[in-house]
Protein backbone atom coordinates (compact mmCIF):
# COMPACT_ATOMS: atom_id res chain seq x y z
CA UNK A 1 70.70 -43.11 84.93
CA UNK A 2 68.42 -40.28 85.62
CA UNK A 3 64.74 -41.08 86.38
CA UNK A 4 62.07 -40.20 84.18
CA UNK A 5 59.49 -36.92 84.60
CA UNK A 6 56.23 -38.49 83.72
CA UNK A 7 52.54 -37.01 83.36
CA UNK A 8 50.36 -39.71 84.05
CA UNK A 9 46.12 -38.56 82.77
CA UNK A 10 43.03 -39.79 81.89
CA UNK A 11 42.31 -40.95 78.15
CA UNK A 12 38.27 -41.63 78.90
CA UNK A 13 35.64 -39.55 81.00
CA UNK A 14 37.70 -39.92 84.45
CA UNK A 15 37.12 -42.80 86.31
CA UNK A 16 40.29 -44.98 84.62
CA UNK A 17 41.70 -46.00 87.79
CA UNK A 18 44.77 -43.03 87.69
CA UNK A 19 44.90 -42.58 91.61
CA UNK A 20 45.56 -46.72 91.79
CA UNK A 21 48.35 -46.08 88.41
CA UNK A 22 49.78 -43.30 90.68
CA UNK A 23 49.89 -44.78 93.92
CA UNK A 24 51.90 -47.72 91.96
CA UNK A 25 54.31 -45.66 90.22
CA UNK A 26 55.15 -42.95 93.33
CA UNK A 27 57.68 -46.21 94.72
CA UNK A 28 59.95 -44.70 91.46
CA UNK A 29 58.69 -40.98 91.96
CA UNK A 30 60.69 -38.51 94.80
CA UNK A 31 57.42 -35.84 93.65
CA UNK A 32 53.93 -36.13 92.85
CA UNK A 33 52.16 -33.05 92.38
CA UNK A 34 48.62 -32.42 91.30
CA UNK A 35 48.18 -29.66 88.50
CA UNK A 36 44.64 -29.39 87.54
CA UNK A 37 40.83 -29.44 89.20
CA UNK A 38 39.60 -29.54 92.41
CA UNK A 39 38.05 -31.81 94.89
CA UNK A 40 35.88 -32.67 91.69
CA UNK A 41 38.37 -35.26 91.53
CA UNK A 42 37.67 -39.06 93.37
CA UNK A 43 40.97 -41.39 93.30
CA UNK A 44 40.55 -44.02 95.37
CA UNK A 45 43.98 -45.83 96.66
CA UNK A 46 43.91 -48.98 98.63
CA UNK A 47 47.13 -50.17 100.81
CA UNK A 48 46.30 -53.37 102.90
CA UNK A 49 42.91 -53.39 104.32
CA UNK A 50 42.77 -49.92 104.15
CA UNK A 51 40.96 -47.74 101.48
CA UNK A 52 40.99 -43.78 100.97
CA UNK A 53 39.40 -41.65 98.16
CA UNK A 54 41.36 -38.19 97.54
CA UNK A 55 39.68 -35.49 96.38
CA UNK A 56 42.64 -32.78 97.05
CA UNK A 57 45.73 -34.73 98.65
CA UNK A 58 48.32 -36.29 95.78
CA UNK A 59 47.71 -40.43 95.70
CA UNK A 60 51.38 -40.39 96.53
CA UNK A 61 50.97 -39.42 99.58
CA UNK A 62 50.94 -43.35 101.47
CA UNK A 63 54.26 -43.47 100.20
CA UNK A 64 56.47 -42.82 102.55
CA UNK A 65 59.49 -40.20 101.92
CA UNK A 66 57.09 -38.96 98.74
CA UNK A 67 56.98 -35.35 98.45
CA UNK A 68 53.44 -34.43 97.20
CA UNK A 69 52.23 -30.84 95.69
CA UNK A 70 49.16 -28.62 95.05
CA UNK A 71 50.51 -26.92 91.88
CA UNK A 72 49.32 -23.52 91.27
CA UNK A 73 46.56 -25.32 88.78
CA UNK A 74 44.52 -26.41 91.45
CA UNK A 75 41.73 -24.91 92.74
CA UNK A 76 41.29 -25.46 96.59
CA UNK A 77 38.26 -25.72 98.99
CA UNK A 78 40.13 -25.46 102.62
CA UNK A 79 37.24 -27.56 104.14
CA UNK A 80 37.81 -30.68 102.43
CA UNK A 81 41.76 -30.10 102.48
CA UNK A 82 41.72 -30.04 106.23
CA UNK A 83 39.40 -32.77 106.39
CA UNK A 84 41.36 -34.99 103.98
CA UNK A 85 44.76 -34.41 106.07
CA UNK A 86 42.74 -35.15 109.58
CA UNK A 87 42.24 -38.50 107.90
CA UNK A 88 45.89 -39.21 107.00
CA UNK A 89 46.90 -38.24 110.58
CA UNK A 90 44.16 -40.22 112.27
CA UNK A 91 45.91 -43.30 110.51
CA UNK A 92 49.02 -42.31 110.95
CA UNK A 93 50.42 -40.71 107.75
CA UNK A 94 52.71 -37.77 108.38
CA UNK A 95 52.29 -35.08 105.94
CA UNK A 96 54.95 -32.59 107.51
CA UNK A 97 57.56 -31.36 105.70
CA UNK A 98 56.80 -33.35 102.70
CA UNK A 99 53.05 -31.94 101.59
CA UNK A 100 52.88 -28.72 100.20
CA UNK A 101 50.43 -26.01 98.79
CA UNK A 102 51.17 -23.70 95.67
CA UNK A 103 50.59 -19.81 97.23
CA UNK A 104 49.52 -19.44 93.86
CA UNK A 105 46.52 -21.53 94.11
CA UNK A 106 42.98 -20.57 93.82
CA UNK A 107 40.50 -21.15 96.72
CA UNK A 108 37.05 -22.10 96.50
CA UNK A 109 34.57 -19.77 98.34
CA UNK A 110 31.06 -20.39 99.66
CA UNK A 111 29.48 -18.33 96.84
CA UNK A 112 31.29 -20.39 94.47
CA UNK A 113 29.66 -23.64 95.30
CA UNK A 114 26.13 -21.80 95.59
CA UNK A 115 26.36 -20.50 92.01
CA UNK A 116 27.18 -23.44 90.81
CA UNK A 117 24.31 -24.96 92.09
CA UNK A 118 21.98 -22.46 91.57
CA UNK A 119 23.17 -22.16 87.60
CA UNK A 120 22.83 -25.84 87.00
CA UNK A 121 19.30 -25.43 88.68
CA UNK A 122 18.28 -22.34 86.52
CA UNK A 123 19.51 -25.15 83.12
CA UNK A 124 16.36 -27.21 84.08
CA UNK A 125 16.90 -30.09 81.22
CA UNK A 126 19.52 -28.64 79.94
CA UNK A 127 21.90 -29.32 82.51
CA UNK A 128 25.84 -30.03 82.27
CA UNK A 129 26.70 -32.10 84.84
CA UNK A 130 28.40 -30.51 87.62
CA UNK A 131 29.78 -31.53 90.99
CA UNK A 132 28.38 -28.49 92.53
CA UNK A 133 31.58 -27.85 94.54
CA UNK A 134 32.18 -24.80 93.20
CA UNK A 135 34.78 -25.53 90.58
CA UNK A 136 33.40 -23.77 87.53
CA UNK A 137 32.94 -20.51 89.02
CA UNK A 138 36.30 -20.82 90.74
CA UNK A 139 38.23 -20.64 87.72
CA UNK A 140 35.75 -18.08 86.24
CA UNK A 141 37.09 -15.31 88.84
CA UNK A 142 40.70 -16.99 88.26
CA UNK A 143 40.35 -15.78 84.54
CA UNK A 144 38.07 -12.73 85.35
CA UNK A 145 41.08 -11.76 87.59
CA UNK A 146 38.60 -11.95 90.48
CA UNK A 147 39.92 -14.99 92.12
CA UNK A 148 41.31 -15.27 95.91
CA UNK A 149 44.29 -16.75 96.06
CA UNK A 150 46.17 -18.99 98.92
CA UNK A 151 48.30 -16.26 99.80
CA UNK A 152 45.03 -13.53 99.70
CA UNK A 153 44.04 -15.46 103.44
CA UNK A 154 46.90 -13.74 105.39
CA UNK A 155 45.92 -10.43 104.99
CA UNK A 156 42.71 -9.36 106.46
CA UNK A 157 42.10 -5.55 104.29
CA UNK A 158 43.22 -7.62 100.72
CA UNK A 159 40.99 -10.78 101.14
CA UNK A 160 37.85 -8.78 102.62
CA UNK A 161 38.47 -6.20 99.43
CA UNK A 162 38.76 -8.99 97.43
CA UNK A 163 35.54 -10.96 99.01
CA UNK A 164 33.58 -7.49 98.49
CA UNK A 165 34.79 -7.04 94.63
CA UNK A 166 34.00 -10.68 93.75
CA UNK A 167 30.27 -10.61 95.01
CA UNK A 168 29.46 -7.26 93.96
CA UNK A 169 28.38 -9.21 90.84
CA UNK A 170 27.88 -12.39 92.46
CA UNK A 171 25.10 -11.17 95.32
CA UNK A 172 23.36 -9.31 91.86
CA UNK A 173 22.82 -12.36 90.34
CA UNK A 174 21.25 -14.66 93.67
CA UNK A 175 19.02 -11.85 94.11
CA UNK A 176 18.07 -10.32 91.11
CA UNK A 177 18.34 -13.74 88.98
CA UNK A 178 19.10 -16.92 90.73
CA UNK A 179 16.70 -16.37 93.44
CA UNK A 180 19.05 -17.53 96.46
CA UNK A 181 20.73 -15.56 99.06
CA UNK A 182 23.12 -13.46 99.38
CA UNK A 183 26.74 -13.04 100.97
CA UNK A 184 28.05 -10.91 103.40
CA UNK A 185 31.68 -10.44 103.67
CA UNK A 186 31.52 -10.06 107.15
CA UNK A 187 30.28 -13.49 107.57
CA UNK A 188 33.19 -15.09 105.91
CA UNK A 189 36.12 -13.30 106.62
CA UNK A 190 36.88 -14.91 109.76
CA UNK A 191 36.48 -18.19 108.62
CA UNK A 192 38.94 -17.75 106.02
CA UNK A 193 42.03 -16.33 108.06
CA UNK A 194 41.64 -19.25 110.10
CA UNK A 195 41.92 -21.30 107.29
CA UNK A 196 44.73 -19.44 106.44
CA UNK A 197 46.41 -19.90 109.61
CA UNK A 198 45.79 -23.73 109.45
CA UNK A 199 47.46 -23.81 105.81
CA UNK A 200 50.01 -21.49 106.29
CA UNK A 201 52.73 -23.82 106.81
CA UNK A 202 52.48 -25.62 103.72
CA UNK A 203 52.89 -22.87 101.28
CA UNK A 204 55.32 -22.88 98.18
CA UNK A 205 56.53 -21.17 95.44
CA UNK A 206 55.81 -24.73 93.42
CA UNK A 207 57.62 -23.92 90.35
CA UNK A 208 60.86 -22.36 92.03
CA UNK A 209 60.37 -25.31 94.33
CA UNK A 210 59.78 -28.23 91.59
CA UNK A 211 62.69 -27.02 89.52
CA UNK A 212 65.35 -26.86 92.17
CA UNK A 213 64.54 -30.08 93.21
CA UNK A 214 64.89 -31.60 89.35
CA UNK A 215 67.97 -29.66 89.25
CA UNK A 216 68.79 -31.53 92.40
CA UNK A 217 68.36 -35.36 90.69
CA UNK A 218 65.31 -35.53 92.28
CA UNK A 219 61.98 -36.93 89.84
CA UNK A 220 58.85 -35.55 89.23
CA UNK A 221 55.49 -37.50 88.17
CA UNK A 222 52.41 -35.47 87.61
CA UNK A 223 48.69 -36.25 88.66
CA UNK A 224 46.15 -35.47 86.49
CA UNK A 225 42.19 -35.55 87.36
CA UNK A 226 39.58 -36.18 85.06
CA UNK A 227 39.93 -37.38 81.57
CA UNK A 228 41.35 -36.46 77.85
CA UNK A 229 37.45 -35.92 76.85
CA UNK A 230 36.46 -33.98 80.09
CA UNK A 231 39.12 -31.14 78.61
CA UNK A 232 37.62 -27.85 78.41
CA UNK A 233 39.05 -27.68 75.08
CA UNK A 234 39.48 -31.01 73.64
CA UNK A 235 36.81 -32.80 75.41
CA UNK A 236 32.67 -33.55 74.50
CA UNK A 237 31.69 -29.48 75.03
CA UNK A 238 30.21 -28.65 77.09
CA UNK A 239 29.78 -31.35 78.63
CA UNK A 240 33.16 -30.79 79.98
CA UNK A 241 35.28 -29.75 83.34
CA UNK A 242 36.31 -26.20 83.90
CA UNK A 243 39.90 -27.17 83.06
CA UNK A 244 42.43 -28.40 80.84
CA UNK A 245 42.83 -31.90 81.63
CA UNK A 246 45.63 -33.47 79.09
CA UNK A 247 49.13 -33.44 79.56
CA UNK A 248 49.84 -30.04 77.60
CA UNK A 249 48.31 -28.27 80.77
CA UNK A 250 50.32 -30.49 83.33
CA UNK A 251 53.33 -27.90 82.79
CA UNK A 252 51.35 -24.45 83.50
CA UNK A 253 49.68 -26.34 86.53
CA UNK A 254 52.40 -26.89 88.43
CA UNK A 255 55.23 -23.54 86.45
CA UNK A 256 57.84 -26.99 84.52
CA UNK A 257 59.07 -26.17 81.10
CA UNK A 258 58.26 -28.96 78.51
CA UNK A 259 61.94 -30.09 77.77
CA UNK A 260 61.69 -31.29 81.87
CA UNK A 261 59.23 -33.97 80.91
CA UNK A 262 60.25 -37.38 79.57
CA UNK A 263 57.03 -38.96 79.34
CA UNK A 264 53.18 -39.39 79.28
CA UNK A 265 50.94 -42.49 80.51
CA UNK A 266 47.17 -42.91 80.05
């Protein structure tokens, strides 16, 4: 008998205990793949005496064998992705060959995480909620078709046009509005082909990828981060995330048509 697709989400605020439901279910799972939010996201897995909160990574990932995916839904600060798979190598987890990276993903910029601050600042009493981590305004230039993309950090003219188009607007409002500083191009650029470099060999087409491995036999469950009312759509407005968090979205985030899905936990 085939095994199951299953989304498995959020039906509060966040905080329901999914990375724990997800680390238990990935022993019946060949994939888990993230398909929504950022490192706004806090799922705590424990294995032994050991304990680690992931922001980024899949909770799948202390299975062995698991494949685990960065759908094209996720927005991605490189910082904390490094960081996060230091830690699984420092204890011994080995991500090659089976942890992988939509190209298709958004990334996270400096200027991101500064407007977000700054904005939530200029709400005074008024103010939402965020993280600060740069998640709003990341899908803001995603829409705004502004956005830098994984595969913008391998080429050096495209990502510095890109860096200069996005804070042509951006470097208005610190200095004109926000009251905060401004960004040079030419003091990121650098950073971010490095980044690039260190990501590089992760990168997937995750929907061509996903598919031929369903087509394959192989089973698919899908992480969700948040909760049902933290939707952008369905959720307590605006006191919200910047992204759709219920199952419906699960299928865009990671490029699965709905008939691949046989069910949904929460």
């Amino acid at each position: 008998m085939r095994k199951k697709n299953i989304i498995v989400v959020g039906f509060q605020w966040g905080d329901e205990g999914k990375g724990k439901i997800v680390d238990l279910l990935a022993k019946d799972a060949d994939i888990v793949a993230r398909y929504q939010g950022g490192n706004n996201a806090g799922h705590t897995v424990v294995s032994g005496d050991l304990s680690l909160v992931f922001r980024l990574v899949p909770s799948g990932i202390l299975n062995d064998k698991k494949i685990c995916i960065l759908g094209n839904g996720v927005v991605i600060d490189p910082m904390v992705l490094l960081e996060e798979l230091n830690t699984l190598r420092e204890i011994g987890i080995n991500t090659k060959g089976r942890f992988f990276i939509s190209y298709k993903s958004h990334i996270i910029m400096p200027y991101h995480k500064r407007l977000d601050i700054a904005r939530e600042r200029l709400r005074g009493a008024g103010m939402i909620g965020t993280t600060g981590r740069g998640i709003g305004p990341t899908y803001e230039d995603k829409v705004a078709r502004l956005g830098i993309r994984v595969a913008d950090l391998f080429d050096r003219d495209l990502l510095y046009e890109k860096i200069s188009l996005s804070l042509k607007e951006k470097n208005y409002l610190f200095k004109n509005i926000l009251d905060e500083e401004i960004f040079n191009p030419d003091d990121l650029i650098e950073k971010y082909l490095e980044y690039g470099t260190k990501i590089k060999e992760f990168l997937i087409d995750s929907s061509s990828y996903i598919n031929k491995k369903l087509e394959d036999g192989l089973n698919i469950m899908l992480e969700g981060a948040q909760g049902t009312f933290l939707d952008v759509d369905h959720g307590t407005y605006p006191y919200v995330t910047s992204s759709n968090t219920v199952a419906g979205s699960a299928l865009s985030g990671v490029g699965l048509g709905p008939t691949k899905i046989d069910e949904v936990i929460g």
